[in-house]
C-alpha atoms as a PDB file:
ATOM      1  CA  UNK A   1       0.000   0.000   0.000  1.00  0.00           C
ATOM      2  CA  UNK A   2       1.199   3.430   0.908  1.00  0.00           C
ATOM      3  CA  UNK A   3       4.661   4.622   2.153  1.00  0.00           C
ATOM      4  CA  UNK A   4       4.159   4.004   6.210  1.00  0.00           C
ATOM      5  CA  UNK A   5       5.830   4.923   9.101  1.00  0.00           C
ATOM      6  CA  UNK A   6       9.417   4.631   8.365  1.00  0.00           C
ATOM      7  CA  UNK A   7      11.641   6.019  11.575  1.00  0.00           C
ATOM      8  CA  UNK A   8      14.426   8.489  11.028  1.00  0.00           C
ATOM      9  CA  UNK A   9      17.298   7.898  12.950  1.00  0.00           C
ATOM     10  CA  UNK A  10      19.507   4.696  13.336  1.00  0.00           C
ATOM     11  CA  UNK A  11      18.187   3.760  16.627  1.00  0.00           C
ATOM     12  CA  UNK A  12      14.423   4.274  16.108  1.00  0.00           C
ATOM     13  CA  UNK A  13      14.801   2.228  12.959  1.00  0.00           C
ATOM     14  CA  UNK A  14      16.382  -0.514  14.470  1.00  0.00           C
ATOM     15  CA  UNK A  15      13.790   0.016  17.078  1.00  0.00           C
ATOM     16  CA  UNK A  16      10.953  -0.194  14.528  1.00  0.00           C
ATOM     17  CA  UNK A  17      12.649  -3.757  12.906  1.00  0.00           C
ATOM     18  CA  UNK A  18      13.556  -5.499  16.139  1.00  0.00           C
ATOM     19  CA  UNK A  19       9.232  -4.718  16.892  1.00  0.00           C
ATOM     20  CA  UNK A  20       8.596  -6.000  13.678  1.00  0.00           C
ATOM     21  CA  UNK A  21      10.103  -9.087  14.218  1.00  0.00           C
ATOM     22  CA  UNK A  22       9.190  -9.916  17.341  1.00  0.00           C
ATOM     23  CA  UNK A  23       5.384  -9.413  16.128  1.00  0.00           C
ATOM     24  CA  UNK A  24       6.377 -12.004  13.284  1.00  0.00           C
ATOM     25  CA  UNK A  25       7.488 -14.160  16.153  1.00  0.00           C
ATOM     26  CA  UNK A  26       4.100 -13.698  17.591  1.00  0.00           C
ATOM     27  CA  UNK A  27       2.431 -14.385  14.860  1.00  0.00           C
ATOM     28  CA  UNK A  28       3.877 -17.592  13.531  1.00  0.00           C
ATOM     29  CA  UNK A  29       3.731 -18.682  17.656  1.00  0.00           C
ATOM     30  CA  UNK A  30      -0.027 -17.787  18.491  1.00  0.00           C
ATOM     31  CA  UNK A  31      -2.219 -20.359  19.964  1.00  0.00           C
ATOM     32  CA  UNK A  32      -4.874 -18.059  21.379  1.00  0.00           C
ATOM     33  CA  UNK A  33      -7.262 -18.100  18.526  1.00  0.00           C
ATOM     34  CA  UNK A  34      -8.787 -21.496  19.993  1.00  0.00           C
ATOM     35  CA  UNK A  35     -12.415 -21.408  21.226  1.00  0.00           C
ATOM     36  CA  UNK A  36     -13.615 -18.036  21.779  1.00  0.00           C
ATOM     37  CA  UNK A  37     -17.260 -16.848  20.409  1.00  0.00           C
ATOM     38  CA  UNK A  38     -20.228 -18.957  19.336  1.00  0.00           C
ATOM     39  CA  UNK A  39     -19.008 -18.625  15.532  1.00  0.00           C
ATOM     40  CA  UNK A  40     -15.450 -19.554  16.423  1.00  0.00           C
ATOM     41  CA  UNK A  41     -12.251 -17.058  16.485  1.00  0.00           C
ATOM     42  CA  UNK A  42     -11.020 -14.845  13.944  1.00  0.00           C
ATOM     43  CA  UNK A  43      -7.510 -13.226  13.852  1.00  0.00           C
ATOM     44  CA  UNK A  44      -7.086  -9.659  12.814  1.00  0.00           C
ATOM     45  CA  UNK A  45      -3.452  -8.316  11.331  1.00  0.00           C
ATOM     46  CA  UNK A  46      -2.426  -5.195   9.899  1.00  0.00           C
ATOM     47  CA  UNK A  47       0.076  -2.348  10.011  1.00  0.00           C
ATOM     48  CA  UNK A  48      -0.034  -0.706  13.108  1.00  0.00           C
ATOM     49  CA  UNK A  49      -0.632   2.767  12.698  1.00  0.00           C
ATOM     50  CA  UNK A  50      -3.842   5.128  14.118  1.00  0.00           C
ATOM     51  CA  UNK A  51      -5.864   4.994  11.549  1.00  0.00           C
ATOM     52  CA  UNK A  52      -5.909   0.847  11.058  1.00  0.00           C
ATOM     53  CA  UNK A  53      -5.988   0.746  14.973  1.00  0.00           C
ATOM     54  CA  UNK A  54      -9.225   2.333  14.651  1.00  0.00           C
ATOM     55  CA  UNK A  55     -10.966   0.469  11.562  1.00  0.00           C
ATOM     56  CA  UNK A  56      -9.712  -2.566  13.290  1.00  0.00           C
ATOM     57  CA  UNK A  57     -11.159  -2.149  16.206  1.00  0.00           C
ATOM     58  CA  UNK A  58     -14.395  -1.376  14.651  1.00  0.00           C
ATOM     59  CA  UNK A  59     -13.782  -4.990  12.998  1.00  0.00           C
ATOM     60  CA  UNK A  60     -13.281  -6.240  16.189  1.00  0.00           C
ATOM     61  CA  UNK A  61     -16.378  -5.179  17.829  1.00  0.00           C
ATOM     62  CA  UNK A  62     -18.690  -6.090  14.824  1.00  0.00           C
ATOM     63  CA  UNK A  63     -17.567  -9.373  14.865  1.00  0.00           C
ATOM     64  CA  UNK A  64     -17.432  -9.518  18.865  1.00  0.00           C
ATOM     65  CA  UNK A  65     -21.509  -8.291  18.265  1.00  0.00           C
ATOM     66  CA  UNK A  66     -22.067 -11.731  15.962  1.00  0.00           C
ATOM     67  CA  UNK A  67     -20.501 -14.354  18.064  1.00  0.00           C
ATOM     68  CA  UNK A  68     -16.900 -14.613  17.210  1.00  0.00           C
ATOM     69  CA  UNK A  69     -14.177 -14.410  19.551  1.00  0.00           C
ATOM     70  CA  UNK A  70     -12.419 -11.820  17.196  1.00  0.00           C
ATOM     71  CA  UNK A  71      -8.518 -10.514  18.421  1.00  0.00           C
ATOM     72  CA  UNK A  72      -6.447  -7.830  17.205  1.00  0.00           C
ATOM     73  CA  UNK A  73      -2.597  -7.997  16.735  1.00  0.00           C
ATOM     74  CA  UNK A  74      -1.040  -5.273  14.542  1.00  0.00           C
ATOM     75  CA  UNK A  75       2.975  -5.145  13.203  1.00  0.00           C
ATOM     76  CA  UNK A  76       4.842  -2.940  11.643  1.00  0.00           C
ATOM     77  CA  UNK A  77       4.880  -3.869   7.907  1.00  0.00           C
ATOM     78  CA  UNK A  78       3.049  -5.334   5.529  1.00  0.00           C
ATOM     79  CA  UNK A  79       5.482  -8.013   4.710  1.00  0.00           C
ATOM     80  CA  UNK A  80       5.545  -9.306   8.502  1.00  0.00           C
ATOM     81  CA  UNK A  81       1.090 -10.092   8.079  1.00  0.00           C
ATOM     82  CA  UNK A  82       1.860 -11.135   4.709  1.00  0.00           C
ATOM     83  CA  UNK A  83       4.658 -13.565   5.289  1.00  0.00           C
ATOM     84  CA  UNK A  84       3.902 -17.312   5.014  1.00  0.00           C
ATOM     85  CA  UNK A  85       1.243 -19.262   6.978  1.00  0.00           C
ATOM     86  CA  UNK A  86       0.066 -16.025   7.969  1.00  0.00           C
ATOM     87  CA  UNK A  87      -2.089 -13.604   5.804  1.00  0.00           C
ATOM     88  CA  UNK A  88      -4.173 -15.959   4.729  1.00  0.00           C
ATOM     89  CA  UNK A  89      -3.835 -18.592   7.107  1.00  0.00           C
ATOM     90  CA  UNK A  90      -3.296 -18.550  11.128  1.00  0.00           C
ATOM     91  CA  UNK A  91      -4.936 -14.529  10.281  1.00  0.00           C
ATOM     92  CA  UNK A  92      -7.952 -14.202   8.285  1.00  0.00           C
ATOM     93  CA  UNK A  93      -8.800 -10.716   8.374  1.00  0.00           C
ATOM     94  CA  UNK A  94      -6.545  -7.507   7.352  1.00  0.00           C
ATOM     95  CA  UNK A  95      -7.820  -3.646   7.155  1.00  0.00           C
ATOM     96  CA  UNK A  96      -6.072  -3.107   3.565  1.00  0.00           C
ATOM     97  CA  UNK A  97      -5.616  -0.364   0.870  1.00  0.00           C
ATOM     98  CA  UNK A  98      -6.023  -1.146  -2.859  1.00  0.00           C
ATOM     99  CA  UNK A  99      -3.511  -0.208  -4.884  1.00  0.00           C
ATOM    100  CA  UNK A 100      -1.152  -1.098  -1.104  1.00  0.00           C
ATOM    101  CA  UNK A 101      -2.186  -4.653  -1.611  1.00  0.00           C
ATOM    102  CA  UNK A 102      -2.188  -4.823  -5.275  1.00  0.00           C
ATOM    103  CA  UNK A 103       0.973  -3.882  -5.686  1.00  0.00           C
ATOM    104  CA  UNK A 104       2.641  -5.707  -3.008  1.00  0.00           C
ATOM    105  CA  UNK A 105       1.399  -8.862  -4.905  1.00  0.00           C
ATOM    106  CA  UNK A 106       2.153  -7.522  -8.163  1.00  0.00           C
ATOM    107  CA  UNK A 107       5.727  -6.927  -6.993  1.00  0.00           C
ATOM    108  CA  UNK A 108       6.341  -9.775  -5.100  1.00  0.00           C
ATOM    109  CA  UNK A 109       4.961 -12.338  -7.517  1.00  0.00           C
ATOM    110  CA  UNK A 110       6.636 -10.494 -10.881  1.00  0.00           C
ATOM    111  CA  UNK A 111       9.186  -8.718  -9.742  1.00  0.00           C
ATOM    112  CA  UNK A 112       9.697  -5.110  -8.482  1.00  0.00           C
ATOM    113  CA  UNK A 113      10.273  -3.945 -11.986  1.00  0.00           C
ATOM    114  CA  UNK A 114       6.652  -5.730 -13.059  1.00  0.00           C
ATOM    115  CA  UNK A 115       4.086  -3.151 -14.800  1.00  0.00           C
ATOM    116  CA  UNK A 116       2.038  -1.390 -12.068  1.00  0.00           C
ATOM    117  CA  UNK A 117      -1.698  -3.070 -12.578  1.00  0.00           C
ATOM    118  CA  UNK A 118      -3.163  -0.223 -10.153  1.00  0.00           C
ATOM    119  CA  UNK A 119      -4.674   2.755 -11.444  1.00  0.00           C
ATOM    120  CA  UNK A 120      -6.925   5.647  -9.893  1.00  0.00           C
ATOM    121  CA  UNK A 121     -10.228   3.564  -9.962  1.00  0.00           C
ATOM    122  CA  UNK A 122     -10.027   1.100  -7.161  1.00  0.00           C
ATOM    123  CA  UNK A 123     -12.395  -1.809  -9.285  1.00  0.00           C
ATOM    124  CA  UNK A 124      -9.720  -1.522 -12.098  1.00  0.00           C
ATOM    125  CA  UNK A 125      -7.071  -2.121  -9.991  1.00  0.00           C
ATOM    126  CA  UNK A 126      -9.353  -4.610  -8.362  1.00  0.00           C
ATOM    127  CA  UNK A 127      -9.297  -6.707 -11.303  1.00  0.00           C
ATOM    128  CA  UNK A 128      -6.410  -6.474 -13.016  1.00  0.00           C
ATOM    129  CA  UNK A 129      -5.045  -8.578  -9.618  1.00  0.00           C
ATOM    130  CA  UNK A 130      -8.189 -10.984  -9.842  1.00  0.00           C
ATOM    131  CA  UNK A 131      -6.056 -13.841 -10.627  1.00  0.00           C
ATOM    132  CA  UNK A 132      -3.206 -12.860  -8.176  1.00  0.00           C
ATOM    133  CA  UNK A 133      -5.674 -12.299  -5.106  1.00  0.00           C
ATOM    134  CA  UNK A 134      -7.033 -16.027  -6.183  1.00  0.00           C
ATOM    135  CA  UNK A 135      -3.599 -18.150  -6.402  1.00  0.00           C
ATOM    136  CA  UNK A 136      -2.698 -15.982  -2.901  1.00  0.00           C
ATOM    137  CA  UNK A 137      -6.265 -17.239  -1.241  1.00  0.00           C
ATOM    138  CA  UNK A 138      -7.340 -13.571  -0.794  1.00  0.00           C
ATOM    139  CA  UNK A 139     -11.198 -12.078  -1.212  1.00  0.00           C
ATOM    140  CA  UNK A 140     -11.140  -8.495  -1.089  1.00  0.00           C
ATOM    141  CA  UNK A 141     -14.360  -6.958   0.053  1.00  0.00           C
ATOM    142  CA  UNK A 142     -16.048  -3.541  -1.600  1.00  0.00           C
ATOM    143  CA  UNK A 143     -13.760  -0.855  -1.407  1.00  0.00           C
ATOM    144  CA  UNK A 144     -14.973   1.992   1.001  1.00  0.00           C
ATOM    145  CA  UNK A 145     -15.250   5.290  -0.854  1.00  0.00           C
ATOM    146  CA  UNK A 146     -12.371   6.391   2.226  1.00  0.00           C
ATOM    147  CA  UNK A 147      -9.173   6.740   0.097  1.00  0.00           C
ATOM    148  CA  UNK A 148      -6.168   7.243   2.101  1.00  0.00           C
ATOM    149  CA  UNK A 149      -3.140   7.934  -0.246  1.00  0.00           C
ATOM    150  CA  UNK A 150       0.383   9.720  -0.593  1.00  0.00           C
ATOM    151  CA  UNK A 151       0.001  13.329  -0.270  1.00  0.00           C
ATOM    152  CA  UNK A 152       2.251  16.248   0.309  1.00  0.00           C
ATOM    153  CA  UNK A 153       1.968  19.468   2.156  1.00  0.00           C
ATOM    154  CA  UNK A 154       3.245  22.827   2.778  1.00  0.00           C
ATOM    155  CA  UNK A 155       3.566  25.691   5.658  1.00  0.00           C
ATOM    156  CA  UNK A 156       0.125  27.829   5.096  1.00  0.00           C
ATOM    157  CA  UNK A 157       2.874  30.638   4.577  1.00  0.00           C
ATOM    158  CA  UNK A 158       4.408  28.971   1.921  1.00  0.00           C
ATOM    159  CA  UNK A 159       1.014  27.789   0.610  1.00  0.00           C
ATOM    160  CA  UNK A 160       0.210  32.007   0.655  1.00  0.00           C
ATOM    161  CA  UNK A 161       3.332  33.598  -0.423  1.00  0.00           C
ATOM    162  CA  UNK A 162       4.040  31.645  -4.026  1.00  0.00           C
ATOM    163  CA  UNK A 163       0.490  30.611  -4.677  1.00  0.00           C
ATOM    164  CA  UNK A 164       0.877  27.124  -4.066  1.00  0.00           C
ATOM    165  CA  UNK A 165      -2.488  24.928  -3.768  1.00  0.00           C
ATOM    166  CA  UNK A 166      -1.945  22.164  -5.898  1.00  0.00           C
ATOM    167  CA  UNK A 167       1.229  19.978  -7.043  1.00  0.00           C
ATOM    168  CA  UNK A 168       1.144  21.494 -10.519  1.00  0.00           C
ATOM    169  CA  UNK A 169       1.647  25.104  -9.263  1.00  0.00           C
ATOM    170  CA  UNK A 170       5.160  23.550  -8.242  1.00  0.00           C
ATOM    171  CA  UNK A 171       6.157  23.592 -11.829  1.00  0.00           C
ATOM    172  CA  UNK A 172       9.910  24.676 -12.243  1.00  0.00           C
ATOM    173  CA  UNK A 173      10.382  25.088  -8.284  1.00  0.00           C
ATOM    174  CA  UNK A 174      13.029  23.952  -6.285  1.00  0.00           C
ATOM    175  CA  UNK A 175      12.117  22.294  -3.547  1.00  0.00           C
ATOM    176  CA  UNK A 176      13.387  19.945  -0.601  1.00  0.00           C
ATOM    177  CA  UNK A 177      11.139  17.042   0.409  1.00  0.00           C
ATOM    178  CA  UNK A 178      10.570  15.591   3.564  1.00  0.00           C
ATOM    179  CA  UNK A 179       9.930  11.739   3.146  1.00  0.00           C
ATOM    180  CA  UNK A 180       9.798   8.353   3.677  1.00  0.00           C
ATOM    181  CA  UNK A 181      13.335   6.838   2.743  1.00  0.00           C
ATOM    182  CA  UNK A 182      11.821   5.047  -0.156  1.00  0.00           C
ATOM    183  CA  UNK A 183      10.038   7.874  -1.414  1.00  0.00           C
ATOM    184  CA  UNK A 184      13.038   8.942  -4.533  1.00  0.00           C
ATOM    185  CA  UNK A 185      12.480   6.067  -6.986  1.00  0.00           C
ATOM    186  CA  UNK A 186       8.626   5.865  -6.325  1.00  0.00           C
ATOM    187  CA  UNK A 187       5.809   6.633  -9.187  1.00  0.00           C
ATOM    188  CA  UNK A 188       3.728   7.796  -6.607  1.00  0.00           C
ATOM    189  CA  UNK A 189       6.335   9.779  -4.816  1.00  0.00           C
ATOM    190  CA  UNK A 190       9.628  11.438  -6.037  1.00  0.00           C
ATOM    191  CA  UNK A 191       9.692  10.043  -9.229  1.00  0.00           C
ATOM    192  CA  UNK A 192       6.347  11.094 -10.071  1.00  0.00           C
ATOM    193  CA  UNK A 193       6.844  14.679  -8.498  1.00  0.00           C
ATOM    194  CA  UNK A 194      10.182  15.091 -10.963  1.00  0.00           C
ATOM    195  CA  UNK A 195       8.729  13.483 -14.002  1.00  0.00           C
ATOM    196  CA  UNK A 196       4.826  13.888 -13.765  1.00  0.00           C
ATOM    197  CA  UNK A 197       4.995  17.577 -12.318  1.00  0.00           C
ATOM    198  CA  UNK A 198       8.462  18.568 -13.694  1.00  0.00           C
ATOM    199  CA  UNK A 199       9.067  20.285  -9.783  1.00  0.00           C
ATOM    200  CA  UNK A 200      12.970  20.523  -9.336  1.00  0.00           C
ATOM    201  CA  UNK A 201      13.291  18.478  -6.053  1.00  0.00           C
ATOM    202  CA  UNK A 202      17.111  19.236  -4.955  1.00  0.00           C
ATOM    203  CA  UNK A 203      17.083  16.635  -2.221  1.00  0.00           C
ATOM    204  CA  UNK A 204      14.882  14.243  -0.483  1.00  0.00           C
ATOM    205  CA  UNK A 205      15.323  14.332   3.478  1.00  0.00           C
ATOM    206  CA  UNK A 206      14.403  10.449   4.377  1.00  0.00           C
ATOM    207  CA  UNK A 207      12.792  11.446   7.682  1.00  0.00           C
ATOM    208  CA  UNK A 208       9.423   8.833   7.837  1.00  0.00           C
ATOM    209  CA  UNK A 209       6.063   8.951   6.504  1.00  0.00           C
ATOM    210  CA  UNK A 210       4.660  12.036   8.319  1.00  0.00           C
ATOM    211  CA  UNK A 211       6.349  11.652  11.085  1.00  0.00           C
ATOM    212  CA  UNK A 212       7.131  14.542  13.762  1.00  0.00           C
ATOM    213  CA  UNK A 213      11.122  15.076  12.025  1.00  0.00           C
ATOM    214  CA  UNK A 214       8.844  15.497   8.789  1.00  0.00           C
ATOM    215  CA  UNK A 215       6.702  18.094  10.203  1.00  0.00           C
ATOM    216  CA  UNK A 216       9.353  20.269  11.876  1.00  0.00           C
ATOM    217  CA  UNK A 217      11.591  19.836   8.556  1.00  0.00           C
ATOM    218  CA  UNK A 218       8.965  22.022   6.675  1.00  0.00           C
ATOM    219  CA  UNK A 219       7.735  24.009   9.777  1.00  0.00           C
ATOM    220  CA  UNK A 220      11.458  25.268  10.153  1.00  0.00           C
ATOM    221  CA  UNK A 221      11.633  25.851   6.368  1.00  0.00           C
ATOM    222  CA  UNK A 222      14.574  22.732   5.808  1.00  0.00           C
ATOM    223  CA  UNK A 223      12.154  21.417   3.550  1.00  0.00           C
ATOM    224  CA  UNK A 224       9.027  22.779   1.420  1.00  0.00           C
ATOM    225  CA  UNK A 225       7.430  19.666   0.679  1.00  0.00           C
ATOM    226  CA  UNK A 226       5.951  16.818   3.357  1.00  0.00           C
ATOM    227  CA  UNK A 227       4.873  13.561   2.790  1.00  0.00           C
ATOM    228  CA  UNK A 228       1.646  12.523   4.599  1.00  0.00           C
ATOM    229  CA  UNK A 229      -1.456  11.206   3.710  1.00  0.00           C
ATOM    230  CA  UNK A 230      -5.126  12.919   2.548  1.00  0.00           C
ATOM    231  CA  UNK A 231      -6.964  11.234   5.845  1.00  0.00           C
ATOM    232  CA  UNK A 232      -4.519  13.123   8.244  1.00  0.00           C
ATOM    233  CA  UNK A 233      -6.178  14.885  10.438  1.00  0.00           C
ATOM    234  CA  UNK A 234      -3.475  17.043  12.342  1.00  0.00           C
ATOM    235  CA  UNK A 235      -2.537  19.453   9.066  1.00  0.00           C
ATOM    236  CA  UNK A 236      -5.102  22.191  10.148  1.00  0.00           C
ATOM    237  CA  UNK A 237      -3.638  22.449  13.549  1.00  0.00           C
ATOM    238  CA  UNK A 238      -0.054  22.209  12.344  1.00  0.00           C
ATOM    239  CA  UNK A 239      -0.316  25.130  10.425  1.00  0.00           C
ATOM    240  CA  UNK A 240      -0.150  22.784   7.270  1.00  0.00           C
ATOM    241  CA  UNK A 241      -1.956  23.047   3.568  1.00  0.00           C
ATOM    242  CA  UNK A 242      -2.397  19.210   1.751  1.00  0.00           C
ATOM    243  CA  UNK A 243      -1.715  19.688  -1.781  1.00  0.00           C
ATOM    244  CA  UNK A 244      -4.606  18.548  -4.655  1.00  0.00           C
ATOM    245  CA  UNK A 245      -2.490  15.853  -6.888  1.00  0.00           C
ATOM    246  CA  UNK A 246      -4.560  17.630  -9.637  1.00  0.00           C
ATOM    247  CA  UNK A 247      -2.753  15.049 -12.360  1.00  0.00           C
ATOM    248  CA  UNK A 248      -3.594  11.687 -10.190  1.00  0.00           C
ATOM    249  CA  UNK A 249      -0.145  10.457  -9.539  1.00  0.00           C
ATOM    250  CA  UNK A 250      -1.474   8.252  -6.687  1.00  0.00           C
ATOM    251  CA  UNK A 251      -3.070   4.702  -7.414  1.00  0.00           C
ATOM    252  CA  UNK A 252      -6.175   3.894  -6.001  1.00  0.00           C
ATOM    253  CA  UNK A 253      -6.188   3.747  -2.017  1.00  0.00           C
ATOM    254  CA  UNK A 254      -9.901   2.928  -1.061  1.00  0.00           C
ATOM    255  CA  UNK A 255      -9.849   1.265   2.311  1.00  0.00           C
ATOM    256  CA  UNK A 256     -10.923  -2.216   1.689  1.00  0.00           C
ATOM    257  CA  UNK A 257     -11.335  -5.891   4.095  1.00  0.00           C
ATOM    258  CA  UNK A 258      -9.071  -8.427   2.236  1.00  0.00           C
ATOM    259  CA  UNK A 259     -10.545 -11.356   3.847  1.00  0.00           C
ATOM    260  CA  UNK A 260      -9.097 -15.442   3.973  1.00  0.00           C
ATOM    261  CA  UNK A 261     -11.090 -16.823   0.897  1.00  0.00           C
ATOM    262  CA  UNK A 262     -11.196 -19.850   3.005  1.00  0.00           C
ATOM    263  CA  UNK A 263     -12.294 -18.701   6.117  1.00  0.00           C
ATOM    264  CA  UNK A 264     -15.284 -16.248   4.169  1.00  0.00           C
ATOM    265  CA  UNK A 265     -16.330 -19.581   2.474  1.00  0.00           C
ATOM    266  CA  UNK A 266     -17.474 -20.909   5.641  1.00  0.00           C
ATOM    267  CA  UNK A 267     -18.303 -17.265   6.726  1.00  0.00           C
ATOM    268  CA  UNK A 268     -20.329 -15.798   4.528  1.00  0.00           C
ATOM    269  CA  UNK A 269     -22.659 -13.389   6.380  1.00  0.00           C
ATOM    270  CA  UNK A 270     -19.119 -11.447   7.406  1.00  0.00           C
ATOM    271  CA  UNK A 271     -18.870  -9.807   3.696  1.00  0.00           C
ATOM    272  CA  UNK A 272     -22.203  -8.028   4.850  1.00  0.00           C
ATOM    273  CA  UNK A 273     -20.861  -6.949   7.916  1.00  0.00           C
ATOM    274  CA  UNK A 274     -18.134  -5.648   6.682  1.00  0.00           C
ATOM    275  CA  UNK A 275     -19.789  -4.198   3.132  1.00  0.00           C
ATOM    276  CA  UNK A 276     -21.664  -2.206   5.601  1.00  0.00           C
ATOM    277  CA  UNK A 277     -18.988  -0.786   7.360  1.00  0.00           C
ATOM    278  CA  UNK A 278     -17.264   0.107   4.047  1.00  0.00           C
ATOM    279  CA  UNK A 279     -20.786   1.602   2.711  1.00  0.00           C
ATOM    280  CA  UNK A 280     -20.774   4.364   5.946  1.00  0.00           C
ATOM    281  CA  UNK A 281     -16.806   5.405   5.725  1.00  0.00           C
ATOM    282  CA  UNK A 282     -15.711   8.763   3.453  1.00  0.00           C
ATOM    283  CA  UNK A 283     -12.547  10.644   3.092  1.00  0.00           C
ATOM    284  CA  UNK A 284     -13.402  12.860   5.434  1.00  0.00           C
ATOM    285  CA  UNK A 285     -15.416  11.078   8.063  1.00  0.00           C
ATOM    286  CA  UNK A 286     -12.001   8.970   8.156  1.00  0.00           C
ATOM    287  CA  UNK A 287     -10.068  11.894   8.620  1.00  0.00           C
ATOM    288  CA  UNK A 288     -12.317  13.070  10.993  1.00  0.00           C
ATOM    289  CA  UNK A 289     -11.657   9.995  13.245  1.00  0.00           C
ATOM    290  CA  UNK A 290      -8.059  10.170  12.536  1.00  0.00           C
ATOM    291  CA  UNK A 291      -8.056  13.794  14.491  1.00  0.00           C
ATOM    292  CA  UNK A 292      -9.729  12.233  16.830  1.00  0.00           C
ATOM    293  CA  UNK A 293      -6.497   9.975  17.884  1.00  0.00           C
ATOM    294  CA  UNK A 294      -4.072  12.122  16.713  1.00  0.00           C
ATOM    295  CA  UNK A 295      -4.725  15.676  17.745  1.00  0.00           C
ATOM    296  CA  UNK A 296      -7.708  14.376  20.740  1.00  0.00           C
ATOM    297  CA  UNK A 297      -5.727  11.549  22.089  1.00  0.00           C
ATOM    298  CA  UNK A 298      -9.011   9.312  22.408  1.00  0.00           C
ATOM    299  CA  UNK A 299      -8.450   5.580  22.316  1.00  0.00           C
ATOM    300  CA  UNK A 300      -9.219   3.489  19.335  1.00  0.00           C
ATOM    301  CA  UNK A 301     -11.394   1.042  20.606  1.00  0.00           C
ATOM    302  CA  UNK A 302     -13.427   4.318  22.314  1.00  0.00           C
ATOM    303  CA  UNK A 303     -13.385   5.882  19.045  1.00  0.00           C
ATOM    304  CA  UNK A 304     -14.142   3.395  16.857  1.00  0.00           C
ATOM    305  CA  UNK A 305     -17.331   2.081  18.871  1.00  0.00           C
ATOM    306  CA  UNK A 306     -18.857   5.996  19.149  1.00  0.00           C
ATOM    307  CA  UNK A 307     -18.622   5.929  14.764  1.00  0.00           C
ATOM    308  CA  UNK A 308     -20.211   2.652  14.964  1.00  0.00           C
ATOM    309  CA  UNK A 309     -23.065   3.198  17.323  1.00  0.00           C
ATOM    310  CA  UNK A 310     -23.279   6.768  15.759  1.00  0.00           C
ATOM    311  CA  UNK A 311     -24.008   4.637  12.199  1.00  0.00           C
ATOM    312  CA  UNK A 312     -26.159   2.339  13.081  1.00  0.00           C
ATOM    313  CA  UNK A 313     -23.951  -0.954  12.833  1.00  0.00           C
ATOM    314  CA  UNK A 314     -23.546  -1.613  16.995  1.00  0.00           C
END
């Protein structure tokens, strides 16, 4: 999926690995998912960040409210959940992102040089993996209209002063980004910014995915450009502007359940619960919740039971 949480500094990466592989440990090593719920346990992975802490939580709780014995454990990376005999298999269930899954199995499978199959629209990129999701044992669910993707911001000063609301009025500027460390060589990213945009990026600072170095980079003026995402919901009271990618660089990041194929054969009323869930979420009723445990410092569970009683679906 997207560019995610990538620590700057030696120690907090090796901080960030050594928890990533101790989660795989705990992964490969759980026995807890024995009997739980009337309707049997189900295991819940993902990457463990605020916003999938809260739409897993609101997983949890559905399925807690039909009879399974649901549990969430959430790791650092994609590739820990996905690794084998895990995602599908001792986990069945995985908050997920489009064009984040489809290209992880594009990539993986064919190579990380293989054609990109996503696009803007989330059901093209939907099928053009059809036959990858099916050798991998993967369903994935409707796809939310919530779209969490790459973005980039600037200082509301600098958004002011050179007439900067979009990524096209960029055009011929030099700039500094702020970044993930992977950011350079990516479509959606660097490489897209240079080539798509034609902006003049003079460096790229690998500081995280908007993380706090990122933030103060372009606060103190080190860097212009940030990399975040559009569901953030601190940029109004960071004194930040998110930038339109008015010529679609980004591939299609609906929020979407990619379920066990397996485990929704013998559980089929979940897709409803879960198409339900996807039917109430938006962009901004995402971000929304997102401010909520970023700027509010409410806990996900709390959070994600108030937008579910608040909808109609607890």
């Amino acid at each position: 999926m997207q560019l995610r949480r990538i620590a700057a500094g030696a120690l907090a990466l090796s901080t960030v690995l050594l928890g990533a592989a101790c989660a795989g440990d705990d992964l490969a090593n759980d026995d807890t998912a024995a009997d739980g719920g009337d309707k049997g346990s189900v295991k819940i992975s993902g990457q463990d960040f605020g916003e999938v802490q809260i739409v897993a939580a609101m997983y949890e709780q559905l399925l807690d409210a039909e009879g399974y014995d649901a549990s969430v454990q959430l790791v650092g990376t994609r590739d820990v959940y996905m690794a084998e005999g895990q995602f599908p298999g001792s986990i069945q269930l995985v908050p997920e992102y489009v064009g984040g899954i489809v290209d992880y199995l594009n990539t993986t499978v064919n190579g990380p040089d293989a054609e990109p199959l996503t696009t803007p629209d989330a059901e093209e990129s939907i099928e053009a993996a059809e036959s990858l999701l099916e050798d991998k044992g993967i369903t994935l669910l409707d796809p939310s209209a919530a779209i969490d993707t790459n973005a980039f911001f600037v200082t509301q000063e600098y958004s002011e002063s050179e007439g900067v609301t979009k990524l096209s009025d960029l055009e011929g500027k030099k700039v500094v980004v702020a970044a993930a460390e992977d950011c350079a060589d990516r479509a959606d990213c660097g490489a897209g910014l240079t080539k798509e945009y034609g902006i003049d990026v003079t460096e790229f600072l690998p500081l995280g995915f908007a993380s706090p170095a990122v933030f103060k980079s372009v606060a103190d003026g080190e860097a212009q450009l940030g990399l975040t995402s559009t569901t953030d919901g601190t940029l109004e009271s960071q004194g930040m502007v998110l930038l339109e990618d008015d010529k679609q660089i980004q591939p299609a990041q609906n929020l979407i359940p990619a379920v066990s194929s397996e485990w929704l054969a013998d559980n089929e009323e979940v897709e409803d619960i879960l198409n339900d869930l996807m039917a109430a979420l938006t962009t901004e009723k995402l971000t929304e919740l997102n401010g909520k445990i970023s700027v509010d410092r409410e806990k996900p569970a709390d959070i994600a039971q108030e937008f579910l009683e608040s909808e109609g679906l607890l």
